[in-house]
N, C-alpha and C. Protein backbone atom coordinates (compact mmCIF):
# COMPACT_ATOMS: atom_id res chain seq x y z
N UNK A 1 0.82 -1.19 0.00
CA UNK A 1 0.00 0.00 0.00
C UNK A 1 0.86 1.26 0.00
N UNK A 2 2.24 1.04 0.84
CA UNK A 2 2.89 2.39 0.86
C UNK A 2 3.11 2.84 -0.58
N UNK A 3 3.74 1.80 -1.64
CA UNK A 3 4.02 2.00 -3.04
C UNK A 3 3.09 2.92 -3.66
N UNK A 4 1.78 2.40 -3.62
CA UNK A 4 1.03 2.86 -4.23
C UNK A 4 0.81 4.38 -3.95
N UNK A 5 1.19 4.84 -2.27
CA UNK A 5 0.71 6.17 -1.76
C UNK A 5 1.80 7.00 -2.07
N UNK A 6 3.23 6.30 -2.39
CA UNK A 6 4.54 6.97 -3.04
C UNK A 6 3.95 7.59 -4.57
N UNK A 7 3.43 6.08 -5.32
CA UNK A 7 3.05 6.56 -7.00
C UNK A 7 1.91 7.96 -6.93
N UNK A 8 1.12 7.91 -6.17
CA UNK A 8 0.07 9.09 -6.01
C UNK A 8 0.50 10.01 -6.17
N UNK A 9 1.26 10.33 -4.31
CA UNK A 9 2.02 11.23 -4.25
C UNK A 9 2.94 12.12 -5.56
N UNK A 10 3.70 11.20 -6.14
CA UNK A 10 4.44 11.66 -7.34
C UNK A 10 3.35 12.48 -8.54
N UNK A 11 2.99 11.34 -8.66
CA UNK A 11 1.86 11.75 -9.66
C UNK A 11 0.92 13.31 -9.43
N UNK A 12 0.50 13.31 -8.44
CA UNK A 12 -0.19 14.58 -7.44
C UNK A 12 0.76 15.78 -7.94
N UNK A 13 1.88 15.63 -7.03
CA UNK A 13 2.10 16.93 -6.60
C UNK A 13 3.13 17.32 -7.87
N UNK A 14 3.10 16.12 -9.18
CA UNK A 14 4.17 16.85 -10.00
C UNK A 14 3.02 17.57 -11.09
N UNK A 15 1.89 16.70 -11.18
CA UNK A 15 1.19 17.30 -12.12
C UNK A 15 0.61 18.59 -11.23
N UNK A 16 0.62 18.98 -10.34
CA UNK A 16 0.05 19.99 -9.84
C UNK A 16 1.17 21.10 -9.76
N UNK A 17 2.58 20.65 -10.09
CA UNK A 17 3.59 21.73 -10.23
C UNK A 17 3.88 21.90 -11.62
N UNK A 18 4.05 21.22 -12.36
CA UNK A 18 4.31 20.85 -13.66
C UNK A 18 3.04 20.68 -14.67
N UNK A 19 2.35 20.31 -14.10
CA UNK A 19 1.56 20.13 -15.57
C UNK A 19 1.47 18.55 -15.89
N UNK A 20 1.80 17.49 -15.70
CA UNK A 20 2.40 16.45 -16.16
C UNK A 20 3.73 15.84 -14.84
N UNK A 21 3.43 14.40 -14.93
CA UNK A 21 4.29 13.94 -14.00
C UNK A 21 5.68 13.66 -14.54
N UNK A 22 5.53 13.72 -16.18
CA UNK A 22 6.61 13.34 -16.82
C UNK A 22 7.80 14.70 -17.61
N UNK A 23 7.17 16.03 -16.79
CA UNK A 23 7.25 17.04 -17.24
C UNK A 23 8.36 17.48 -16.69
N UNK A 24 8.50 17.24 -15.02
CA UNK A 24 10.07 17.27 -14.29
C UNK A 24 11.19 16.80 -14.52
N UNK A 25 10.50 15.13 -15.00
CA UNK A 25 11.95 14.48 -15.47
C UNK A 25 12.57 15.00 -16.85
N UNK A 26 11.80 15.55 -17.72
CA UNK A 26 12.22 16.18 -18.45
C UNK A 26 13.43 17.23 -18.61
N UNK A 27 12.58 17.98 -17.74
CA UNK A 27 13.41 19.56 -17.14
C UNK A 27 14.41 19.01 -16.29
N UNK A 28 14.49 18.28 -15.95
CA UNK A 28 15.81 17.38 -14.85
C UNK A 28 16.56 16.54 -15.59
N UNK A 29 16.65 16.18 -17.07
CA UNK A 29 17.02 15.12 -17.39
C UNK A 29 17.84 15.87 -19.11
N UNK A 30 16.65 16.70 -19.50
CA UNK A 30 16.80 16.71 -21.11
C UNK A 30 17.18 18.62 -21.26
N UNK A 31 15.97 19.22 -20.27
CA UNK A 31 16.05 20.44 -20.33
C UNK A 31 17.06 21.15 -19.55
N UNK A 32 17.70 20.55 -18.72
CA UNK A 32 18.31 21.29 -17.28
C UNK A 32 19.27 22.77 -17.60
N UNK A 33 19.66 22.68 -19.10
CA UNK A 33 20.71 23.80 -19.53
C UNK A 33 19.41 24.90 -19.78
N UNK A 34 18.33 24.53 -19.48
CA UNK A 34 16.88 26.50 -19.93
C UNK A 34 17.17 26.99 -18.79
N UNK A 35 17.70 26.86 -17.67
CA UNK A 35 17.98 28.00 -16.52
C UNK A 35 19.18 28.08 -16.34
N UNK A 36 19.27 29.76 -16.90
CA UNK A 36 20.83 29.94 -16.69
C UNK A 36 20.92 30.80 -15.16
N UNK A 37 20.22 30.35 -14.43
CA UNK A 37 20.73 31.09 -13.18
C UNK A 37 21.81 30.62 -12.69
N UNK A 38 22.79 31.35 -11.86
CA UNK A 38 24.07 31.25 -11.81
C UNK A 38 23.77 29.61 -10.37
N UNK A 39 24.35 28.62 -10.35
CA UNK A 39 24.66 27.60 -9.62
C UNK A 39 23.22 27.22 -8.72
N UNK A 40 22.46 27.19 -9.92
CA UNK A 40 21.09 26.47 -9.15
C UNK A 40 21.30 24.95 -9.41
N UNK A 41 21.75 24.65 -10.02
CA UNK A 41 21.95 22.92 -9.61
C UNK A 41 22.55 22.47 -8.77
N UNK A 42 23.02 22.90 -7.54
CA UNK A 42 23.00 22.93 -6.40
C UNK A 42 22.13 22.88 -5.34
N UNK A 43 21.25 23.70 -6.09
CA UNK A 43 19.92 23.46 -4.95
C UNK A 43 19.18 22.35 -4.81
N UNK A 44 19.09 21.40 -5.56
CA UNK A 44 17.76 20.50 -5.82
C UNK A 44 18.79 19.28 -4.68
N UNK A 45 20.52 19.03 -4.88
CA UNK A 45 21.09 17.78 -4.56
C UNK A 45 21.17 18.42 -3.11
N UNK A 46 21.53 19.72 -2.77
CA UNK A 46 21.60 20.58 -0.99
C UNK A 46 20.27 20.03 -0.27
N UNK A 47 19.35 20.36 -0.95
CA UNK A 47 17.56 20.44 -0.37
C UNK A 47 17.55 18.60 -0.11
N UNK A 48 17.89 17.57 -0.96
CA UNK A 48 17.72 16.10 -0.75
C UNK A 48 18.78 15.63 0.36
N UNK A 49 19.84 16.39 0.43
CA UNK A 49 20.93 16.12 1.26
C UNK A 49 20.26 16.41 2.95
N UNK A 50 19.68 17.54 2.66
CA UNK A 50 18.93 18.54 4.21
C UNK A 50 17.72 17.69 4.35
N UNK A 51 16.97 17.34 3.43
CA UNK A 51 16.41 15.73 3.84
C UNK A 51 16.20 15.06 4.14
N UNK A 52 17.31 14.39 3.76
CA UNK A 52 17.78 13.33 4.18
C UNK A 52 18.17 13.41 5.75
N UNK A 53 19.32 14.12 6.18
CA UNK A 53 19.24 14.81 7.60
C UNK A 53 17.69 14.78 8.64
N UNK A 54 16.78 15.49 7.92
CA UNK A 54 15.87 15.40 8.08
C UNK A 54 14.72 14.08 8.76
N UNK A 55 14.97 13.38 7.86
CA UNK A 55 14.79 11.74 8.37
C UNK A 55 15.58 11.46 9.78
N UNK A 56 16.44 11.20 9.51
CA UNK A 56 17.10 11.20 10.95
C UNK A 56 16.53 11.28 11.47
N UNK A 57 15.67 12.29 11.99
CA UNK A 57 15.52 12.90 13.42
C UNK A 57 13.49 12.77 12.82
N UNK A 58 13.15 12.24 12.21
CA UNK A 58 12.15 11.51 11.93
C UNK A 58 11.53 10.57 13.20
N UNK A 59 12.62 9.25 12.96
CA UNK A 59 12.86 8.44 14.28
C UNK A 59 12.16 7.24 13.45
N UNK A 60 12.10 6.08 13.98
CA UNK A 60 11.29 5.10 13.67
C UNK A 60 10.06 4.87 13.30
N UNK A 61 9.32 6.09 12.41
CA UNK A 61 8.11 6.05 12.32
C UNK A 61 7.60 4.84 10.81
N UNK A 62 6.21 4.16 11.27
CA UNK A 62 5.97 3.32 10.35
C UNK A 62 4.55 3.43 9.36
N UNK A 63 4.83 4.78 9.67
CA UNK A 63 3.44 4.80 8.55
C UNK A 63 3.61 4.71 7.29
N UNK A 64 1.97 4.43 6.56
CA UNK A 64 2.33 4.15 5.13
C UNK A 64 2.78 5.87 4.81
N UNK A 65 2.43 6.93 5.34
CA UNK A 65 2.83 8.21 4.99
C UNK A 65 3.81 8.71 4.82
N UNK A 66 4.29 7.63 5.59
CA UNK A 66 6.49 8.36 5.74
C UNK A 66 7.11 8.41 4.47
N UNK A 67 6.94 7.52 3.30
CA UNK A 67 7.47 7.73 2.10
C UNK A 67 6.57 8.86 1.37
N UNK A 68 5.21 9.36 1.14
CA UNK A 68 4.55 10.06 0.77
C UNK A 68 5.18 11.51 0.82
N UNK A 69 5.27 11.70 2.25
CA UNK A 69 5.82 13.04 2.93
C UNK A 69 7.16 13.32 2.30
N UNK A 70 8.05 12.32 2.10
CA UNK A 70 9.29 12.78 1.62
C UNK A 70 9.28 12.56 0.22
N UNK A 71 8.39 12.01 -0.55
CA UNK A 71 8.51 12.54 -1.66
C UNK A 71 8.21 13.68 -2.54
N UNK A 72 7.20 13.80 -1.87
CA UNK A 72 6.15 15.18 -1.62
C UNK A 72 7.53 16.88 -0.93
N UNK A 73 7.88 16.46 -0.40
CA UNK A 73 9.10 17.33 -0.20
C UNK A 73 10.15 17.58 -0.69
N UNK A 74 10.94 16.53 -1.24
CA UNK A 74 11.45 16.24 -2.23
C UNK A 74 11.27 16.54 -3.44
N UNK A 75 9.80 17.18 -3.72
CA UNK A 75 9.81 17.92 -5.00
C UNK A 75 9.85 18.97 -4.83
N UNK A 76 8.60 19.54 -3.82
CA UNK A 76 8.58 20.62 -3.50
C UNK A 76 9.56 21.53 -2.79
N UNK A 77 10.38 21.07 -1.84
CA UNK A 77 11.41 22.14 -1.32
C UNK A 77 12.47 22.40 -2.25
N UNK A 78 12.97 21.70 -3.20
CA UNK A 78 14.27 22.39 -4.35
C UNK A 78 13.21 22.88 -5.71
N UNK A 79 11.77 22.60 -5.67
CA UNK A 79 11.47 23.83 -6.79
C UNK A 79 11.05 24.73 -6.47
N UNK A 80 10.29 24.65 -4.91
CA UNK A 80 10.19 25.92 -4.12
C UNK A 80 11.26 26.85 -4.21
N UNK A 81 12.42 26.82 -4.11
CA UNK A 81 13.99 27.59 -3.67
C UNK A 81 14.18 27.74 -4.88
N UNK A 82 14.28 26.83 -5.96
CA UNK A 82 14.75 27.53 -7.77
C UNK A 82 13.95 28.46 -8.14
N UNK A 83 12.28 28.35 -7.82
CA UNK A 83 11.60 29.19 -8.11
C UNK A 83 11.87 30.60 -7.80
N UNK A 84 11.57 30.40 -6.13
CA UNK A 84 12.09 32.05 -5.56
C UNK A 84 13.11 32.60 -6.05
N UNK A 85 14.32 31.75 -6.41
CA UNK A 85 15.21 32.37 -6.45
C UNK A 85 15.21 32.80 -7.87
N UNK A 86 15.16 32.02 -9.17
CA UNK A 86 15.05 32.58 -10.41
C UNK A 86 13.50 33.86 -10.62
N UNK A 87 12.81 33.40 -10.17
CA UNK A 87 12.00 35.03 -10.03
C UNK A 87 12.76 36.13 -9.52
N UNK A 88 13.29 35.94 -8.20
CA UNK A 88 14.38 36.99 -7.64
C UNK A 88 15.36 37.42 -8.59
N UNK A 89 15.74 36.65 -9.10
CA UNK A 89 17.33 37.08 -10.10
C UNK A 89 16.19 38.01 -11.49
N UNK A 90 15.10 37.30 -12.14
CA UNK A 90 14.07 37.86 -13.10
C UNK A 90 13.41 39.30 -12.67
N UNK A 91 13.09 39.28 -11.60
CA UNK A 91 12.41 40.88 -11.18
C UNK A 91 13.60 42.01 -11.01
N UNK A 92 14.73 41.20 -10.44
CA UNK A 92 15.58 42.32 -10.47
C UNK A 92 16.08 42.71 -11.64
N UNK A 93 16.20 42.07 -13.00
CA UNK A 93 16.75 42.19 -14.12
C UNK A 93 15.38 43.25 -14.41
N UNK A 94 14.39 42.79 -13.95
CA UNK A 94 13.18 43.70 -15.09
C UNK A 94 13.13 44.93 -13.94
N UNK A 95 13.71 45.21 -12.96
CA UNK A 95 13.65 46.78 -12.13
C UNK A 95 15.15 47.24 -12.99
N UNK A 96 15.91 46.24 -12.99
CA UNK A 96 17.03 47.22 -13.66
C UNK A 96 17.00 47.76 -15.54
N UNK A 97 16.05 47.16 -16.03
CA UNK A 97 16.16 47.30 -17.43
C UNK A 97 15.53 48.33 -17.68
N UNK A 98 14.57 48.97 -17.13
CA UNK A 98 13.71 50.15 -17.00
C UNK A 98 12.78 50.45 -17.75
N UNK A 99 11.94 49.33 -18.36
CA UNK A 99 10.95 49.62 -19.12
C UNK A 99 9.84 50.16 -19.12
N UNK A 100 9.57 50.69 -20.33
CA UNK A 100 7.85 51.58 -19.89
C UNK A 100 6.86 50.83 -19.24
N UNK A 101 7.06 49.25 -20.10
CA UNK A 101 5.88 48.31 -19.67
C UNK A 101 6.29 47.13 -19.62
N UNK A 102 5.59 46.29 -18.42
CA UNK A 102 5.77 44.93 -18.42
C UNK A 102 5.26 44.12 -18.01
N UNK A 103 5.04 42.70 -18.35
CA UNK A 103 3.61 41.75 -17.65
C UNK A 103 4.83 40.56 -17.66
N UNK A 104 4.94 40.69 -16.43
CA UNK A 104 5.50 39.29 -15.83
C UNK A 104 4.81 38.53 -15.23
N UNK A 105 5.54 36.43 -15.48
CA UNK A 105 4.64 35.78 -15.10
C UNK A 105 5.84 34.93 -14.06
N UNK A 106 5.48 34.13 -13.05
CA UNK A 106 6.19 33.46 -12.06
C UNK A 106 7.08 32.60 -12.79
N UNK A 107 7.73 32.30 -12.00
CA UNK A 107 8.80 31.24 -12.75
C UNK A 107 7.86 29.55 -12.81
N UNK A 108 7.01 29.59 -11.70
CA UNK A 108 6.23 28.26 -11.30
C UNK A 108 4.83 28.27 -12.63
N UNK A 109 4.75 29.33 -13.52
CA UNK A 109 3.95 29.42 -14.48
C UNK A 109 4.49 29.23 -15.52
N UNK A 110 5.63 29.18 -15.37
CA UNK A 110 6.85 28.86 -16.44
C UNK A 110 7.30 27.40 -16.88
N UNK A 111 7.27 27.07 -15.80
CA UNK A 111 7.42 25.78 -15.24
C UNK A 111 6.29 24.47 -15.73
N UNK A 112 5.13 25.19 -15.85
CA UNK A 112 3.73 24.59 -16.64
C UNK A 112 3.51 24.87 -17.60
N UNK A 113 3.71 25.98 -18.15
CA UNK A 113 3.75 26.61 -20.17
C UNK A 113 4.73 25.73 -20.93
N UNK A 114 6.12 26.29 -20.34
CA UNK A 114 6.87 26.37 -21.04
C UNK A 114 7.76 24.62 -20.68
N UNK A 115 8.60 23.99 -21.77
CA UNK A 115 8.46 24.42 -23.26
C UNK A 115 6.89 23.77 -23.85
N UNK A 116 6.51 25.07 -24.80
CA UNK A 116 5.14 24.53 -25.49
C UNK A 116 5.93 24.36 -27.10
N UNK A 117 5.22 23.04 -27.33
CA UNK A 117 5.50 22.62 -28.83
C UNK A 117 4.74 23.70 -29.96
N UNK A 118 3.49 24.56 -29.25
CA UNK A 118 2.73 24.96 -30.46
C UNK A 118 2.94 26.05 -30.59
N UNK A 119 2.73 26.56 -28.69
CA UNK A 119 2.53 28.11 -28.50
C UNK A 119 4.00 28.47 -27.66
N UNK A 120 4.25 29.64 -28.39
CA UNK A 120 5.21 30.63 -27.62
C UNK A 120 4.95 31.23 -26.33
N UNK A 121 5.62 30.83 -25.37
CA UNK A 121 4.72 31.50 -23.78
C UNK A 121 6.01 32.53 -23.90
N UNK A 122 5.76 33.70 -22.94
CA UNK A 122 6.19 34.64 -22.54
C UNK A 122 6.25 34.54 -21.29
N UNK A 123 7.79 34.63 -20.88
CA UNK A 123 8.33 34.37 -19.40
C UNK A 123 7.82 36.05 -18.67
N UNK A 124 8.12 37.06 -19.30
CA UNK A 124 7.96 37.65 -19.26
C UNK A 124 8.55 38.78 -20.30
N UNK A 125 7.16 39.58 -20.57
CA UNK A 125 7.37 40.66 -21.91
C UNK A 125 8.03 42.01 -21.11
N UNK A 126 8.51 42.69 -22.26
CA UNK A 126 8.61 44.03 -21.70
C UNK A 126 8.66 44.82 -22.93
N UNK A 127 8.21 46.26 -23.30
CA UNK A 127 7.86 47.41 -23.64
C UNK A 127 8.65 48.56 -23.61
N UNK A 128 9.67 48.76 -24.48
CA UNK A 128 10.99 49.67 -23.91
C UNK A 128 10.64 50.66 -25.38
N UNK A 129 10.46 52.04 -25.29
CA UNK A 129 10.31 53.08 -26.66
C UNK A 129 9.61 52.02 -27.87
N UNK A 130 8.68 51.38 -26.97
CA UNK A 130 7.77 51.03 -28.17
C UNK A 130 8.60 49.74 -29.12
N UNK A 131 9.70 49.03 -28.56
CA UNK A 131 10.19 48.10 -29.04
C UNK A 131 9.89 46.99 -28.17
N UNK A 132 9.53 45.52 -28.27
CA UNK A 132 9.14 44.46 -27.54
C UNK A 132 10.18 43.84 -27.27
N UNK A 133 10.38 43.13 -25.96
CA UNK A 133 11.00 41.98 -25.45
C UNK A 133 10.80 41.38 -24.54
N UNK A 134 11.60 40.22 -24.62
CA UNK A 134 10.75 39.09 -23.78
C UNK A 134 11.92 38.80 -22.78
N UNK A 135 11.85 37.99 -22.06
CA UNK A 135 13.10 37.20 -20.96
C UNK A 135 13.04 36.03 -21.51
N UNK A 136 14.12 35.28 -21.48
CA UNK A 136 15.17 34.59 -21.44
C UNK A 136 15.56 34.04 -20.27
N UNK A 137 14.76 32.56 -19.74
CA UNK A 137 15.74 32.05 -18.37
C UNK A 137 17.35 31.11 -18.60
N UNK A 138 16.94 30.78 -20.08
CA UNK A 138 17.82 30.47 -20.40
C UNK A 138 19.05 31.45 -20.17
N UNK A 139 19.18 32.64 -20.77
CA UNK A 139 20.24 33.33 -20.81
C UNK A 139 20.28 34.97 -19.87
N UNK A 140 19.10 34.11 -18.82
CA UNK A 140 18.67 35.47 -17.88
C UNK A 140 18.60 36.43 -18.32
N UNK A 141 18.36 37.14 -19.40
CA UNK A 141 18.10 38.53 -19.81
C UNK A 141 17.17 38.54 -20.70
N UNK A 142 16.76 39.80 -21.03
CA UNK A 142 15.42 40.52 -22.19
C UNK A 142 16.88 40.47 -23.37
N UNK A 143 15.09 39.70 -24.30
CA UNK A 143 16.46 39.58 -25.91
C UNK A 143 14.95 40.44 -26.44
N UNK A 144 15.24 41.31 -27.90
CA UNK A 144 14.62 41.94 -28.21
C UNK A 144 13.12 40.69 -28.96
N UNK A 145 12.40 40.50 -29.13
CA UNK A 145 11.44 40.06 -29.54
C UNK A 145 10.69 40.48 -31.12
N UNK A 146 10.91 39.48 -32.16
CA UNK A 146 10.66 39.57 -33.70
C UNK A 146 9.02 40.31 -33.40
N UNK A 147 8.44 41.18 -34.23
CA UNK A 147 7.32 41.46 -34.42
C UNK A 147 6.67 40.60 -34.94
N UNK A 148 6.98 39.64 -35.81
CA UNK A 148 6.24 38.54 -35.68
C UNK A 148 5.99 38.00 -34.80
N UNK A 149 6.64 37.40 -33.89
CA UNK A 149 5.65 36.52 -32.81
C UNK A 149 5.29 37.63 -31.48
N UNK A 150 5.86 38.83 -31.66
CA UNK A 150 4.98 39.97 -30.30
C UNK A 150 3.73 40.05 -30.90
N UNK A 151 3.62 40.26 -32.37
CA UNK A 151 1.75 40.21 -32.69
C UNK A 151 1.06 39.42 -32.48
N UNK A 152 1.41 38.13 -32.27
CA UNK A 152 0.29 36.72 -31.44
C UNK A 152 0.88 36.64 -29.90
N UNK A 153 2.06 37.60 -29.24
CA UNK A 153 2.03 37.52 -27.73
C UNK A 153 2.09 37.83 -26.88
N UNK A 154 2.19 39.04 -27.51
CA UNK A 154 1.96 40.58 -26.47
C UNK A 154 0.81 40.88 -26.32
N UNK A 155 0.78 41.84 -24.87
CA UNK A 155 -0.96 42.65 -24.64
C UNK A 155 -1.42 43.38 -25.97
N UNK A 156 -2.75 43.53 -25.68
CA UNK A 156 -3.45 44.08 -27.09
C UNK A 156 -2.74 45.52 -27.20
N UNK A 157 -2.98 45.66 -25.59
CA UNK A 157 -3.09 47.32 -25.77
C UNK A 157 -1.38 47.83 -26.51
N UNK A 158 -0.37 47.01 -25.79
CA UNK A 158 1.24 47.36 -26.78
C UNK A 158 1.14 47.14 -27.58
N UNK A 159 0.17 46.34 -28.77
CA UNK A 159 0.22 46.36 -30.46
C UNK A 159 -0.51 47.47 -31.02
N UNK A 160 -1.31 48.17 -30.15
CA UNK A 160 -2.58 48.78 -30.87
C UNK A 160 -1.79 50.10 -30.87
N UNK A 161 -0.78 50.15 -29.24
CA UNK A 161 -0.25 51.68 -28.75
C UNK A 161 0.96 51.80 -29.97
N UNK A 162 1.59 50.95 -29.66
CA UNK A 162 2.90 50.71 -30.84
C UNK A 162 3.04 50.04 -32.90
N UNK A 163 1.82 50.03 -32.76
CA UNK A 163 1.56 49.57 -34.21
C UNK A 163 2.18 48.41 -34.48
N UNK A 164 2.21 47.34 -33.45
CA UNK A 164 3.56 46.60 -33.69
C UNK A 164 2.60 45.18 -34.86
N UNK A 165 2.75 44.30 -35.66
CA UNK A 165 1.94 43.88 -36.33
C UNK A 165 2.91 42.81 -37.53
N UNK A 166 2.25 41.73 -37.44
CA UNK A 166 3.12 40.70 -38.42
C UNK A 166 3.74 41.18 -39.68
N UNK A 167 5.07 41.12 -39.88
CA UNK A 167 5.47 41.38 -41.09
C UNK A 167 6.44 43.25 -40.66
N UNK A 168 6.02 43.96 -39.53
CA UNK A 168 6.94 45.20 -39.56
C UNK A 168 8.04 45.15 -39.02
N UNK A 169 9.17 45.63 -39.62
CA UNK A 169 10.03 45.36 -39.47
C UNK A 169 10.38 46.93 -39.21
């Protein structure tokens, strides 16, 4: 029975972070080079290590819950900490870039969009003299954004204010 409350667990709390249970191993396995924040792969093996510690002092407990709980933590405390922290490193890039306008989205919304096979998500846009750009976790910064794809992914109101529209260059 514990097995089964481990498979739940997994299943639960990844599709409820991710989108998909098979969506982490991905980003852990295939994607891990899209966040260029400086030495976050550190965090996920620190957080299992503190854990682990953790257990310890657990003690002999025999419920079917004891594996649940730590797997369940085990996801959540190192994407909890990448999250905060790559939003942290992202908001400060978008206070220092100084744009007129900007619609930012969490890194944990990022985390469920992105990567989309069909649609282009926007980590977050920004609006600088009427020129578009987007962020980059890959390469932590605003890269300027083609008017082609700001006309299917920007707010209405920056295409309508800026004339911005498929094909202007």
């Amino acid at each position: 029975m514990g097995f089964l409350y481990a498979v739940l667990t997994y299943v639960g709390v990844t599709t409820l972070l991710f989108g998909s249970p098979v969506h982490p191993i991905m980003l852990a396995l295939l994607w891990h080079d899209r966040l260029g924040a400086p030495l976050w792969q550190l965090i996920p093996p620190l957080c299992l290590v503190a854990l682990s510690f953790t257990v310890r002092f657990m003690g002999p407990v025999n419920s079917p819950f004891r594996v649940p709980i730590l797997i369940c933590l085990a996801i959540l405390l190192p994407t909890a900490i990448v999250g905060v922290y790559a939003d942290w490193i992202r908001h400060r890039a978008v206070q220092a870039f100084g744009a007129d306008e900007v619609e930012e989205h969490s890194f944990f919304r990022s985390i469920r969009e992105a990567p989309s096979d069909f649609q282009f998500f926007l980590h977050t846009a920004a609006l600088k003299g009427c020129t578009p750009y987007a962020w980059s976790y890959r390469k932590m910064a605003f890269y300027v954004l083609k008017p082609d794809v700001g006309a299917n992914v920007l707010p209405r109101e920056w295409i309508v204010r800026c004339g911005i529209r498929i094909g202007n260059r």
